[in-house]
Protein backbone atom coordinates (compact mmCIF):
# COMPACT_ATOMS: atom_id res chain seq x y z
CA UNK A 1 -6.27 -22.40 17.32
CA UNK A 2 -8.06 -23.47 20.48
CA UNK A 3 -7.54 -21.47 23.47
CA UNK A 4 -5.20 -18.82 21.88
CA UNK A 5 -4.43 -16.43 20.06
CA UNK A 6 -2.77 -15.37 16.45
CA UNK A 7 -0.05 -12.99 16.24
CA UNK A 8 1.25 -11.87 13.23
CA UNK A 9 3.88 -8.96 13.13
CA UNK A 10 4.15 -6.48 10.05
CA UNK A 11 7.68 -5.11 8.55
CA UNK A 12 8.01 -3.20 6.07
CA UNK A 13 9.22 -4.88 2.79
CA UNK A 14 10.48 -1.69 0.88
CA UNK A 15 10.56 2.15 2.33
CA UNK A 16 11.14 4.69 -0.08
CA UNK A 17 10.77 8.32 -1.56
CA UNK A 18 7.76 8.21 -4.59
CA UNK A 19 6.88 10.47 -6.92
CA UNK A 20 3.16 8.64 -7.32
CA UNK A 21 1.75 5.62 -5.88
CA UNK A 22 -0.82 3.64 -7.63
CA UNK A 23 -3.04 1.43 -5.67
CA UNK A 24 -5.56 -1.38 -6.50
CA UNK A 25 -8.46 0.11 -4.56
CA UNK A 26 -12.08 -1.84 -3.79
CA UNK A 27 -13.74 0.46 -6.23
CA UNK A 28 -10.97 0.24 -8.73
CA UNK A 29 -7.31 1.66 -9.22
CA UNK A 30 -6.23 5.05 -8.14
CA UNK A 31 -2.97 7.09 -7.78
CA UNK A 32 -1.57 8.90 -4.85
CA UNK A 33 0.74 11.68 -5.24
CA UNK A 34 1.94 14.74 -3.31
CA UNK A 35 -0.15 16.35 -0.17
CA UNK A 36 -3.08 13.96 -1.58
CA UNK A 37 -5.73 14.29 0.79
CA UNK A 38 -6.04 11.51 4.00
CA UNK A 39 -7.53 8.03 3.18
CA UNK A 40 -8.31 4.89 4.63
CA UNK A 41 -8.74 2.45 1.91
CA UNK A 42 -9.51 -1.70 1.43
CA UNK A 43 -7.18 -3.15 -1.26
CA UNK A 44 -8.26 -5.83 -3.72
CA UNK A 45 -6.16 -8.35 -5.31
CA UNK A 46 -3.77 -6.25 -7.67
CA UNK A 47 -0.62 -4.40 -8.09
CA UNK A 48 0.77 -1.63 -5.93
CA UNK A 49 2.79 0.35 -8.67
CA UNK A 50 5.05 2.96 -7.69
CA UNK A 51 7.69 5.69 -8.89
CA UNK A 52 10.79 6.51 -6.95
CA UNK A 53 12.23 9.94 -7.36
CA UNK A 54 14.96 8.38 -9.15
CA UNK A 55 11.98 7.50 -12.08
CA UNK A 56 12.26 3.93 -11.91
CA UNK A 57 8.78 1.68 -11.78
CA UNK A 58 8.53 -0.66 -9.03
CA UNK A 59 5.51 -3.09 -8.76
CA UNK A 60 4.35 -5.18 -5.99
CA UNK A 61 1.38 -7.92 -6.35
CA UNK A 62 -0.81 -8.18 -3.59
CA UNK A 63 -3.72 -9.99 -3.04
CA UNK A 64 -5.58 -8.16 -0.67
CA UNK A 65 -5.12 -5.55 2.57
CA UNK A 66 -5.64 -1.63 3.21
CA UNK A 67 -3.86 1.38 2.78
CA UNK A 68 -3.61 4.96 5.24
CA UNK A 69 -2.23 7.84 3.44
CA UNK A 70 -1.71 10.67 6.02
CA UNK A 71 1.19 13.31 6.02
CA UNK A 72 2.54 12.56 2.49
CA UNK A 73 3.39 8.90 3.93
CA UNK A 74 1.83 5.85 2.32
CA UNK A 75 1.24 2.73 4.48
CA UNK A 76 -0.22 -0.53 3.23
CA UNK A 77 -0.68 -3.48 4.95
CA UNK A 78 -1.14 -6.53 2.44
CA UNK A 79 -1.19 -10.14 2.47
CA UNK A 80 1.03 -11.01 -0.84
């Protein structure tokens, strides 16, 4: 791209309440739940597994980004 610049703008693809969040971490899978501590993570190639409060499982593949848990809220930005 010669003489500019890339811009790519993030949405989210689903928001929702979870009981747990499991995450394919660099140094290998680990959960999230409730008042888990802050984090700043890399994300490998994986799945993103979650449970809603309702207790259904929900999994997304990803194949690589990061992950901020702060607050009880979960953000991940991937590249799918």
């Amino acid at each position: 791209m010669e003489n500019g610049i890339s811009l790519m703008v993030m949405s989210p693809v689903e928001k929702c309440a979870a009981k747990l969040v499991r995450l394919p971490g660099r140094k290998g899978q680990f959960t999230v739940l409730w008042n888990h501590a802050p984090l700043v993570s890399v994300l490998d190639a994986g799945d993103i597994e979650y449970e809603t409060t309702d207790g259904e499982i929900k999994k997304i593949s990803v194949k690589s980004g990061f992950v901020e848990i702060e607050s009880n809220k979960v953000s991940v930005c991937v590249e799918l």
